[in-house]
PDB file of N, CA and C in Angstrom:
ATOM      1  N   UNK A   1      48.518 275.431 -22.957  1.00  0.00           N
ATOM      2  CA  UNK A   1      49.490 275.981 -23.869  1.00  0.00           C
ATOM      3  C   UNK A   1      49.725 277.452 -23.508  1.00  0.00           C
ATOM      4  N   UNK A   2      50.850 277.918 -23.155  1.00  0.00           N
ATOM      5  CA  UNK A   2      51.819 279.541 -23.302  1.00  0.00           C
ATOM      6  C   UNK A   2      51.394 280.192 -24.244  1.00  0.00           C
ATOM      7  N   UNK A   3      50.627 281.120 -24.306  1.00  0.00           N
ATOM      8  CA  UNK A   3      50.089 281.706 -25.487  1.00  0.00           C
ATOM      9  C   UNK A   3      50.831 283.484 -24.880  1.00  0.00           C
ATOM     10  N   UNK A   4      51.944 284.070 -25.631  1.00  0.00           N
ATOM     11  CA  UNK A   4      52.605 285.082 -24.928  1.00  0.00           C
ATOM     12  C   UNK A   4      52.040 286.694 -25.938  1.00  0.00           C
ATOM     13  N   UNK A   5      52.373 287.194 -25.433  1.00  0.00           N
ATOM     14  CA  UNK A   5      51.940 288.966 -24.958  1.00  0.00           C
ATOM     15  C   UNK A   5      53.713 289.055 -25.298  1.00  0.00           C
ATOM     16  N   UNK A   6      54.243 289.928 -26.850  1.00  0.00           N
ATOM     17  CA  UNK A   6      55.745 290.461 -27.036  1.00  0.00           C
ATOM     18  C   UNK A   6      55.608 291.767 -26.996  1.00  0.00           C
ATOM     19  N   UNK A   7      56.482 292.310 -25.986  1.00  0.00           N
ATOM     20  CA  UNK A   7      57.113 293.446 -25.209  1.00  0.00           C
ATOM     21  C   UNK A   7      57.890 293.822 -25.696  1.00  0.00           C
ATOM     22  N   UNK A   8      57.382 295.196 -26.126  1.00  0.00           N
ATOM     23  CA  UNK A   8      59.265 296.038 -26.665  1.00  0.00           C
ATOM     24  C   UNK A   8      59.774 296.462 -25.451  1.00  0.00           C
ATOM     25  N   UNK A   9      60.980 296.099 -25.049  1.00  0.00           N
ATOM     26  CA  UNK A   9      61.830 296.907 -24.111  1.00  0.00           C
ATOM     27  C   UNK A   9      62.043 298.019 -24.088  1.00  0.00           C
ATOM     28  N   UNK A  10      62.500 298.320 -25.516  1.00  0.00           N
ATOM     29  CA  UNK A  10      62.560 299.115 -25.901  1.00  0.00           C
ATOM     30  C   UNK A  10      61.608 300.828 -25.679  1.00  0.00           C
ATOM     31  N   UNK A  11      60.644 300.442 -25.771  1.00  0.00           N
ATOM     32  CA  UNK A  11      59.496 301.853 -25.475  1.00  0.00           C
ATOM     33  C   UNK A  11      58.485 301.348 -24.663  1.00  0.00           C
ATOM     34  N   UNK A  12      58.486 299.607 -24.307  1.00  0.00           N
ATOM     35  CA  UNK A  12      57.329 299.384 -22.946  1.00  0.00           C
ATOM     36  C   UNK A  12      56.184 298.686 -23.990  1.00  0.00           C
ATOM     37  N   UNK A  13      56.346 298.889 -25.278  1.00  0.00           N
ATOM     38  CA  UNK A  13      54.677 298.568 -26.017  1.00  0.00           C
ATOM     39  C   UNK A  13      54.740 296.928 -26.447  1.00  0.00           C
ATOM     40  N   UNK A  14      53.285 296.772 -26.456  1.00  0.00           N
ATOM     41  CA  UNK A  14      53.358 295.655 -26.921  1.00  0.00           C
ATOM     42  C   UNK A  14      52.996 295.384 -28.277  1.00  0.00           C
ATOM     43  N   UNK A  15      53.567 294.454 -28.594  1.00  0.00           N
ATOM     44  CA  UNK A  15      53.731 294.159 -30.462  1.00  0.00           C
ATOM     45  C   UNK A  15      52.834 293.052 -31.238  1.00  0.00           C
ATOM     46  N   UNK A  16      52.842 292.039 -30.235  1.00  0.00           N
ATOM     47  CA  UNK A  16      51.839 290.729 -30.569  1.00  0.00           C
ATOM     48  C   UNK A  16      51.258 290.629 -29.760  1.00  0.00           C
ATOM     49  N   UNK A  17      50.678 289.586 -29.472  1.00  0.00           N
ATOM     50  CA  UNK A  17      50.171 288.482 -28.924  1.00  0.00           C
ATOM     51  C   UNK A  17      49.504 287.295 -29.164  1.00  0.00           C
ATOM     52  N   UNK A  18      48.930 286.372 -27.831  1.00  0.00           N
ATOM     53  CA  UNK A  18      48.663 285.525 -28.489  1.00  0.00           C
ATOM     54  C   UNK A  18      50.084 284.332 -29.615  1.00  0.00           C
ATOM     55  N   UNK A  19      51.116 284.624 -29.490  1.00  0.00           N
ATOM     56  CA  UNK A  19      52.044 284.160 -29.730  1.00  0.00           C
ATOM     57  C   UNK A  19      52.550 282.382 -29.319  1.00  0.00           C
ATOM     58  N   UNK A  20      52.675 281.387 -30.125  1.00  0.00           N
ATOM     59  CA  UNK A  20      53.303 280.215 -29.337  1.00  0.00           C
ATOM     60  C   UNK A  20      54.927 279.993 -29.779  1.00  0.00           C
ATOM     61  N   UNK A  21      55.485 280.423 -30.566  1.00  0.00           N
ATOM     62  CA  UNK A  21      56.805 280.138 -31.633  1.00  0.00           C
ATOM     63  C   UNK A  21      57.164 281.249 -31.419  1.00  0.00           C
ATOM     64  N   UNK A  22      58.770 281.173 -30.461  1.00  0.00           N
ATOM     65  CA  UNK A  22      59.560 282.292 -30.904  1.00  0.00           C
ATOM     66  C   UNK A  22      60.555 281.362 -31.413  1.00  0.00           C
ATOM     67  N   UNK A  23      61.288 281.700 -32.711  1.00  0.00           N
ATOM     68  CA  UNK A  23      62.780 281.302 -33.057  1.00  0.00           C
ATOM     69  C   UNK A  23      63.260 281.879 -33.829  1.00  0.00           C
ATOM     70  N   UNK A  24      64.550 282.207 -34.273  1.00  0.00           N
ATOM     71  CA  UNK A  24      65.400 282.679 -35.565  1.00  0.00           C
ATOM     72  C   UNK A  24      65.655 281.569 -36.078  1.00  0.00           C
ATOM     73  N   UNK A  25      65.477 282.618 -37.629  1.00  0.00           N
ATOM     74  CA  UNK A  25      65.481 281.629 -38.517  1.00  0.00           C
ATOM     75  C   UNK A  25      67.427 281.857 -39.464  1.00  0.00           C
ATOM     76  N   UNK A  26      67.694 281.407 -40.443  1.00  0.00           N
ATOM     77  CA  UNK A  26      68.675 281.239 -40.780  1.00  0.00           C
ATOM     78  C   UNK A  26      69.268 282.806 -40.908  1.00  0.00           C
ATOM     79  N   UNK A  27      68.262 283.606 -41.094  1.00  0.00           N
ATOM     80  CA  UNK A  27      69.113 284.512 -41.414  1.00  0.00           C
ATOM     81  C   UNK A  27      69.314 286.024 -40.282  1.00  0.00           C
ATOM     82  N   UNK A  28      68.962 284.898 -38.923  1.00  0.00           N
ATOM     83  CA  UNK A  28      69.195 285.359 -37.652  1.00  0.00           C
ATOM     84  C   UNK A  28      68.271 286.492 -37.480  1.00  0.00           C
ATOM     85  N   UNK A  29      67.171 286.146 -38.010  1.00  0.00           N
ATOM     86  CA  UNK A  29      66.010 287.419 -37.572  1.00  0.00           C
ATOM     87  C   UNK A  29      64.629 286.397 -36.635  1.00  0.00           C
ATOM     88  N   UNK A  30      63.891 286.918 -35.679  1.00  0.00           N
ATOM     89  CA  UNK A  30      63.197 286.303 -35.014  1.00  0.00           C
ATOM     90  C   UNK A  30      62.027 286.723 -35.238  1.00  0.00           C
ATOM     91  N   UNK A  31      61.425 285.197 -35.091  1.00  0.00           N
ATOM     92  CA  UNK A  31      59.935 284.522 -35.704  1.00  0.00           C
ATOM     93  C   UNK A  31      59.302 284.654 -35.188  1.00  0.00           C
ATOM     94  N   UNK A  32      57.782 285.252 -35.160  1.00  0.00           N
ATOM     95  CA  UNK A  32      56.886 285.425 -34.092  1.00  0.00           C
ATOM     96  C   UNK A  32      55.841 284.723 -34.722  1.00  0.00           C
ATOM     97  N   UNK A  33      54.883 283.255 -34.099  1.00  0.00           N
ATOM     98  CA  UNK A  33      53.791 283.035 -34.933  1.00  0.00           C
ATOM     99  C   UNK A  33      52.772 282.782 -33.683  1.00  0.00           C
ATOM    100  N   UNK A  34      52.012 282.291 -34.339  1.00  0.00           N
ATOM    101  CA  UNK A  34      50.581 282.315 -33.583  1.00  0.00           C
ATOM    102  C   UNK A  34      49.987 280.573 -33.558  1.00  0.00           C
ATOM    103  N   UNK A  35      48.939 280.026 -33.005  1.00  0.00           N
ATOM    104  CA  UNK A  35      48.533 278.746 -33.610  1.00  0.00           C
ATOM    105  C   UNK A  35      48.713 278.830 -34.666  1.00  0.00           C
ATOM    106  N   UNK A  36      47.764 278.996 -35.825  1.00  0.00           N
ATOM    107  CA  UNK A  36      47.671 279.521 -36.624  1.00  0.00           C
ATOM    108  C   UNK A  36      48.658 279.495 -37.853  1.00  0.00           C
ATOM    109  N   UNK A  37      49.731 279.814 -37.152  1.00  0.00           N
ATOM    110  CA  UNK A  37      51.283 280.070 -37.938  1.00  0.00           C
ATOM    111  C   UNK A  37      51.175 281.862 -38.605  1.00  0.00           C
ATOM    112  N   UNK A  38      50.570 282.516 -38.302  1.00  0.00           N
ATOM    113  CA  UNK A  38      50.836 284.112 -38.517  1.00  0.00           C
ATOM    114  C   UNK A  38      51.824 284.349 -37.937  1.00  0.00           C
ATOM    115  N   UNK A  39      52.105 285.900 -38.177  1.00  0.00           N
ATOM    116  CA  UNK A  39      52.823 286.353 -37.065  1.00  0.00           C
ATOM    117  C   UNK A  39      53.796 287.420 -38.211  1.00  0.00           C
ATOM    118  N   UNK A  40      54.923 287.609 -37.087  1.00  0.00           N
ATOM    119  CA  UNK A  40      56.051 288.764 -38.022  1.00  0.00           C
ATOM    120  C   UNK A  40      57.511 288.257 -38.069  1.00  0.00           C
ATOM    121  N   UNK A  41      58.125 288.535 -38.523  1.00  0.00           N
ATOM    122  CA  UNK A  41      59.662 288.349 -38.698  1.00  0.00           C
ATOM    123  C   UNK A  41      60.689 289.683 -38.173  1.00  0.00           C
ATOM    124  N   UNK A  42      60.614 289.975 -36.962  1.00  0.00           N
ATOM    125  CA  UNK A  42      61.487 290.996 -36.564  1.00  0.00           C
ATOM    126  C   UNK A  42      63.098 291.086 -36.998  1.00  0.00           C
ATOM    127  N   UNK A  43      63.750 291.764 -37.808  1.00  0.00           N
ATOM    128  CA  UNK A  43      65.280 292.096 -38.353  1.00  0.00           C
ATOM    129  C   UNK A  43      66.102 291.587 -37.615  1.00  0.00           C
ATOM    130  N   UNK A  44      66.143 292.540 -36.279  1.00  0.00           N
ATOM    131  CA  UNK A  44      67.486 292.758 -35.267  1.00  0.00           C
ATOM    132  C   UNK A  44      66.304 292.830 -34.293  1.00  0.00           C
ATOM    133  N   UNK A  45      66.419 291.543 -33.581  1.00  0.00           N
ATOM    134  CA  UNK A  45      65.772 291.300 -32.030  1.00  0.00           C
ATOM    135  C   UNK A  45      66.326 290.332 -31.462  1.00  0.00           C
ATOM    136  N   UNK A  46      66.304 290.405 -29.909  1.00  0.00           N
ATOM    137  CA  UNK A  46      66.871 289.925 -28.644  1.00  0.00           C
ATOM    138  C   UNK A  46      65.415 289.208 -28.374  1.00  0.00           C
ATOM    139  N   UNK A  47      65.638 288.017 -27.631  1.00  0.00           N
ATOM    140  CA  UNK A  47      65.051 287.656 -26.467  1.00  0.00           C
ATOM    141  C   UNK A  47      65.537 287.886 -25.189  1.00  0.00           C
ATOM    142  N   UNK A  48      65.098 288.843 -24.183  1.00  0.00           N
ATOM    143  CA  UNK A  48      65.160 289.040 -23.105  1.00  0.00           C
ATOM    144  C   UNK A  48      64.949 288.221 -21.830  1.00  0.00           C
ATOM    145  N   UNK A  49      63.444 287.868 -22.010  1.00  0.00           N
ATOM    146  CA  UNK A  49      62.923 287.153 -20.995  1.00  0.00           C
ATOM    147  C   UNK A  49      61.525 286.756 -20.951  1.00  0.00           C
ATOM    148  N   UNK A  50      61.195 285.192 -21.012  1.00  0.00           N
ATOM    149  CA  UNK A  50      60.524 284.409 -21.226  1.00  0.00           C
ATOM    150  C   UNK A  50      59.770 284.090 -20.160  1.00  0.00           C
ATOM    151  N   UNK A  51      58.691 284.828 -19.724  1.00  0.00           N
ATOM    152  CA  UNK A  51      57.985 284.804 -18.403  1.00  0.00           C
ATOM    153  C   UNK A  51      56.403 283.589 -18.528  1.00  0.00           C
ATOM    154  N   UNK A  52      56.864 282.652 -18.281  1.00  0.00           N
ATOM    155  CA  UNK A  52      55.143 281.972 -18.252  1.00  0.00           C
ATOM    156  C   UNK A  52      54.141 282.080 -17.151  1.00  0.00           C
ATOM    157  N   UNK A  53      55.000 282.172 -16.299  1.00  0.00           N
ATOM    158  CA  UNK A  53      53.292 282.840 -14.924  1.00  0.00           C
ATOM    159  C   UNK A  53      52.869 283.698 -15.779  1.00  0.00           C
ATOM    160  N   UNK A  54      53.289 284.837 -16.087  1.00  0.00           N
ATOM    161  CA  UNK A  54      52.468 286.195 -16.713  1.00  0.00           C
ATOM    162  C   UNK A  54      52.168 286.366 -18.159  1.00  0.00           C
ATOM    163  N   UNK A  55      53.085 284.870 -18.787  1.00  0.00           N
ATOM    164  CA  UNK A  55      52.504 284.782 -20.121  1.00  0.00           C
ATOM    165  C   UNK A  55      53.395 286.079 -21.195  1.00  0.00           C
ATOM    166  N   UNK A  56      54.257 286.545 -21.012  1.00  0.00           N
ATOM    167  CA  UNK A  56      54.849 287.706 -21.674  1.00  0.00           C
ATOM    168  C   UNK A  56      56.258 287.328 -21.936  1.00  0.00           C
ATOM    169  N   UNK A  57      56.504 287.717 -23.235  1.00  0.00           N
ATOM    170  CA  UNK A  57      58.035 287.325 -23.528  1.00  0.00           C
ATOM    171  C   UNK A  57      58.374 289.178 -23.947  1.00  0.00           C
ATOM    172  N   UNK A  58      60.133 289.134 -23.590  1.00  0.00           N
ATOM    173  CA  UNK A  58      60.715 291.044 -23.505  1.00  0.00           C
ATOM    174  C   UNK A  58      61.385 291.036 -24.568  1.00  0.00           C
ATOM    175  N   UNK A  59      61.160 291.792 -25.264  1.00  0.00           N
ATOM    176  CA  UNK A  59      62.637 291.447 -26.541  1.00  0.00           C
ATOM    177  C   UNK A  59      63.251 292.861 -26.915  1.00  0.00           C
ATOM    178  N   UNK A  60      64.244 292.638 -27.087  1.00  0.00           N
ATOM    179  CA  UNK A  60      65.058 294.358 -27.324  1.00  0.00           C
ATOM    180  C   UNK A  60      65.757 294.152 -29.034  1.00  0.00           C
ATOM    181  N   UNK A  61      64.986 295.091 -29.813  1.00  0.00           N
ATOM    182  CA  UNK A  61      65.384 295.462 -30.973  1.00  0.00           C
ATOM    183  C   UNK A  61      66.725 296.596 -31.355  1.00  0.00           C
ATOM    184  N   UNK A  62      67.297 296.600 -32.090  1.00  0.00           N
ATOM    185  CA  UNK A  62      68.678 297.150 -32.520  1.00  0.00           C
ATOM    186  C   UNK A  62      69.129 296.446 -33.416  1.00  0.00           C
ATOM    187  N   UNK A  63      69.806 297.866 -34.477  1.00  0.00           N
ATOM    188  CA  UNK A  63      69.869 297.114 -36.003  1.00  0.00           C
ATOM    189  C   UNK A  63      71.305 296.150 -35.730  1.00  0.00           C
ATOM    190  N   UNK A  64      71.870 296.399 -34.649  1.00  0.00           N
ATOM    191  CA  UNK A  64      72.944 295.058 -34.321  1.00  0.00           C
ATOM    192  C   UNK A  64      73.305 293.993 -34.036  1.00  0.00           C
ATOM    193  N   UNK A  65      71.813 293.921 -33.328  1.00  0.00           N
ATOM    194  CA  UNK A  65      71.618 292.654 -32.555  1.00  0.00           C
ATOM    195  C   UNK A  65      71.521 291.264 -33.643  1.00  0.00           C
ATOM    196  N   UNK A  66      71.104 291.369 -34.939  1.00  0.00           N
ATOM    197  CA  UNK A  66      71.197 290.840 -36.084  1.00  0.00           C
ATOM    198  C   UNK A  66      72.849 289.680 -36.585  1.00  0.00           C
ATOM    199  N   UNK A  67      73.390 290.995 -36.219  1.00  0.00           N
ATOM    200  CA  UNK A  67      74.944 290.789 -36.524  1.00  0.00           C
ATOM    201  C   UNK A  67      75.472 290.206 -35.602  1.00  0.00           C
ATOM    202  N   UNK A  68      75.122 289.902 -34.084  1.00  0.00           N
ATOM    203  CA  UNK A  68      75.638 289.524 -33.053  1.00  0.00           C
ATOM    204  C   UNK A  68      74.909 288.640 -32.915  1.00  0.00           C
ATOM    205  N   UNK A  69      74.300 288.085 -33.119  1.00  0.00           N
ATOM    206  CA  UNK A  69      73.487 286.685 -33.488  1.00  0.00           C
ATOM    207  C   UNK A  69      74.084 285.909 -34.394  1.00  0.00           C
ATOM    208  N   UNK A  70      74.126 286.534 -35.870  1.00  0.00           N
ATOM    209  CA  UNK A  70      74.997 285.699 -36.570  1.00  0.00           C
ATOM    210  C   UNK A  70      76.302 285.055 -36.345  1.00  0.00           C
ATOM    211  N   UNK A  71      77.002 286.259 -35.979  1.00  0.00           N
ATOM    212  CA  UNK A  71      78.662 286.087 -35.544  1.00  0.00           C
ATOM    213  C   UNK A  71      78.796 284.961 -34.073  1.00  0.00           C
ATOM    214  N   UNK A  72      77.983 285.113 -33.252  1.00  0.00           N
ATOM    215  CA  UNK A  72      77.506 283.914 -32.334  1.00  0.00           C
ATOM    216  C   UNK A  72      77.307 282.787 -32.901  1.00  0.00           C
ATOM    217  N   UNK A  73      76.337 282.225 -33.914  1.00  0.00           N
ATOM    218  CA  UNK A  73      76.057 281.545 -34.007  1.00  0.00           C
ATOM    219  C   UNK A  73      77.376 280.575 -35.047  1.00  0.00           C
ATOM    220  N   UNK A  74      77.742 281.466 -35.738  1.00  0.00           N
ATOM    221  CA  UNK A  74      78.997 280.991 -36.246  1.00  0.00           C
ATOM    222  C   UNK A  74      79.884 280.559 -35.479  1.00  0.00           C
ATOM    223  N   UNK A  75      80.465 281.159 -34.515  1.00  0.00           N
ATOM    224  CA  UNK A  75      81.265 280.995 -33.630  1.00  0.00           C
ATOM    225  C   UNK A  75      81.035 279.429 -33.286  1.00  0.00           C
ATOM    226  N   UNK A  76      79.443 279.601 -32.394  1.00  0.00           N
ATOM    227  CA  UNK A  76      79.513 278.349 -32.152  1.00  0.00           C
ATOM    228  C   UNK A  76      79.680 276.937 -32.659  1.00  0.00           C
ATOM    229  N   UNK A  77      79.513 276.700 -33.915  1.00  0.00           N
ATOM    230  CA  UNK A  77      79.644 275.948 -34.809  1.00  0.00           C
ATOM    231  C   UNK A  77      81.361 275.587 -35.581  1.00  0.00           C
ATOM    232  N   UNK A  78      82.111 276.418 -34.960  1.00  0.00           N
ATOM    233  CA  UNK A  78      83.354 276.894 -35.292  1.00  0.00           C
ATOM    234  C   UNK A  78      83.531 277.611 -36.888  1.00  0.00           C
ATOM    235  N   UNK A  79      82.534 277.985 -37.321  1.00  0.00           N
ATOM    236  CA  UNK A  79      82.190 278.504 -38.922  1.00  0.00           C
ATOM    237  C   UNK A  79      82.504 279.922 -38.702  1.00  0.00           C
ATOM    238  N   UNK A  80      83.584 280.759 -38.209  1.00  0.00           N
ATOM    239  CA  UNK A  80      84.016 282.179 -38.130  1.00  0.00           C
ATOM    240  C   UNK A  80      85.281 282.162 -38.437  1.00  0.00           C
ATOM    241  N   UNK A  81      85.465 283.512 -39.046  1.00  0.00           N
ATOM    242  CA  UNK A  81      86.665 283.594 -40.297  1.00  0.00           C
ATOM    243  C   UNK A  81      87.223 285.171 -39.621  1.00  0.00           C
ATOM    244  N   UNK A  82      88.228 285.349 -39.974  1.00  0.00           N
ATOM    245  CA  UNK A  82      88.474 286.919 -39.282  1.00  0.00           C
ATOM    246  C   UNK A  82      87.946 288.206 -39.761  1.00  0.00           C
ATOM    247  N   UNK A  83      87.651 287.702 -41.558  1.00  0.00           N
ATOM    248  CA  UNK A  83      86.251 288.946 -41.757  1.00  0.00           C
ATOM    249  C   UNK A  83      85.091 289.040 -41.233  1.00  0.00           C
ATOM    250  N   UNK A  84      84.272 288.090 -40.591  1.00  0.00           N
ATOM    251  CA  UNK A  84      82.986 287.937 -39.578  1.00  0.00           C
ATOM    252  C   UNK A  84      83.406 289.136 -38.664  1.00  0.00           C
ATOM    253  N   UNK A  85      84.664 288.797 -37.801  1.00  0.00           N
ATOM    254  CA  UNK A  85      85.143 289.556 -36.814  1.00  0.00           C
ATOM    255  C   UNK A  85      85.059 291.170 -37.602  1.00  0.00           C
ATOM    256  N   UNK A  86      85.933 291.353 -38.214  1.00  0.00           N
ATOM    257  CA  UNK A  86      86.388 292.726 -38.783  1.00  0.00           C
ATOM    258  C   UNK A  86      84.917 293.675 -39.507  1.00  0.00           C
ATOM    259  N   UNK A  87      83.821 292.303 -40.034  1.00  0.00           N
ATOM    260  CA  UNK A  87      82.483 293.332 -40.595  1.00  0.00           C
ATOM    261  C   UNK A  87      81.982 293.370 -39.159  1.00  0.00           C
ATOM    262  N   UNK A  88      81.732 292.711 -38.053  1.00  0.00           N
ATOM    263  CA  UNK A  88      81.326 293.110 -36.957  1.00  0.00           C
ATOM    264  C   UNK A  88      81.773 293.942 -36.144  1.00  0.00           C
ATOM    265  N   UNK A  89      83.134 294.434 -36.414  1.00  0.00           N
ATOM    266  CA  UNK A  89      83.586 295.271 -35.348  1.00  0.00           C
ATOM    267  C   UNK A  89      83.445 296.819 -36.501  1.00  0.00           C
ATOM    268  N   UNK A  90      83.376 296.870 -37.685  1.00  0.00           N
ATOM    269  CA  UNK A  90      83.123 298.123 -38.679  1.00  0.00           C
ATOM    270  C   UNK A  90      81.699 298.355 -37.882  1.00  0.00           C
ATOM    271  N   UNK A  91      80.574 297.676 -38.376  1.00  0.00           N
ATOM    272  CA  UNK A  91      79.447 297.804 -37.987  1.00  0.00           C
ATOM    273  C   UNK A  91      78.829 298.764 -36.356  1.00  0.00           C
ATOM    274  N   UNK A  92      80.257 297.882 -35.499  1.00  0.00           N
ATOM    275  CA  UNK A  92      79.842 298.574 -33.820  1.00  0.00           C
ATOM    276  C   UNK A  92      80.850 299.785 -34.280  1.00  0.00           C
ATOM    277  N   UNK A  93      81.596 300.082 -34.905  1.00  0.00           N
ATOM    278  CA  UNK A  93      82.249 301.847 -35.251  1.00  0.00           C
ATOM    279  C   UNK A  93      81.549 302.184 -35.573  1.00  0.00           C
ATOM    280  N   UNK A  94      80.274 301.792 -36.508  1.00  0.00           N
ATOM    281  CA  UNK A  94      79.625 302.883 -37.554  1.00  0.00           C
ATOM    282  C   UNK A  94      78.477 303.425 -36.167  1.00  0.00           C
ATOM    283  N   UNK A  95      78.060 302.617 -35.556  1.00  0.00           N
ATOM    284  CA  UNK A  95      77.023 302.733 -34.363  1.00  0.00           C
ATOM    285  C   UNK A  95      77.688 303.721 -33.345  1.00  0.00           C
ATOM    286  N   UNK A  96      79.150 303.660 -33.185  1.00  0.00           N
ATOM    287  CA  UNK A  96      79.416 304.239 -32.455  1.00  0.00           C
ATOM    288  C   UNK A  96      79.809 306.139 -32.784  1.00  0.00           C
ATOM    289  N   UNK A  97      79.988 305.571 -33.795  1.00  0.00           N
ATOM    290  CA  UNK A  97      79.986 307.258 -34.924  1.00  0.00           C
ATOM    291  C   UNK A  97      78.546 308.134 -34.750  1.00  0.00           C
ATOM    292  N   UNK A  98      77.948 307.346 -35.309  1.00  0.00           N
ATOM    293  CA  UNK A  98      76.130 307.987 -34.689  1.00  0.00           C
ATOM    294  C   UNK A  98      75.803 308.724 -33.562  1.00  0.00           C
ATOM    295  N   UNK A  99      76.515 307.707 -32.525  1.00  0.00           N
ATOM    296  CA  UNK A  99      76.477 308.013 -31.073  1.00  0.00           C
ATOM    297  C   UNK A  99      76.533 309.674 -31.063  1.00  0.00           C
ATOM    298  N   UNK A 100      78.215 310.252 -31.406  1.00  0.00           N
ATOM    299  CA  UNK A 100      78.733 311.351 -31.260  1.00  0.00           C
ATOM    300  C   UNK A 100      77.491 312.697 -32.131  1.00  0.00           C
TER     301      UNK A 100
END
């Protein structure tokens, strides 16, 4: 059994381990558990990259990535409306306002 080591991309650190379950759950935030079933519920996270020789999964956090999960996942299902679009594109202005 893959028992993984989670990597912030973000700053290089690691967050878990010992990990077998990554998934999002409905409200597009990702599941980290253990045998066991412990673990954390990260907000806004990416899966990057799922390495089993080395046993390490990469994931990149951002309070957007949340929203771009959802709006994906809608999409795919054909369940997107043109306010999905319009709160997702406010959201990447407000990020981009910060920026400056």
């Amino acid at each position: 059994m893959c028992e993984f080591k989670i990597i912030k991309r973000n700053d290089g650190s690691q967050i878990m381990e010992d990990i077998v379950i990554l998934s999002y759950n409905e409200n597009s935030e990702l599941v980290l558990r253990d045998i066991l079933g412990m673990g954390e519920t990260l907000e806004s996270a990416l899966i990057l990259d799922v390495n089993t020789m080395n046993q390490k999964c990469l994931i990149l956090e951002n309070p957007i990535i949340r929203d771009f999960i959802s709006l994906i996942s809608k999409i795919s299902v054909n369940q997107v409306d043109g306010i999905d679009f319009d709160n997702f594109i406010n959201k990447l202005e407000e990020l981009k306002e910060d920026l400056k």
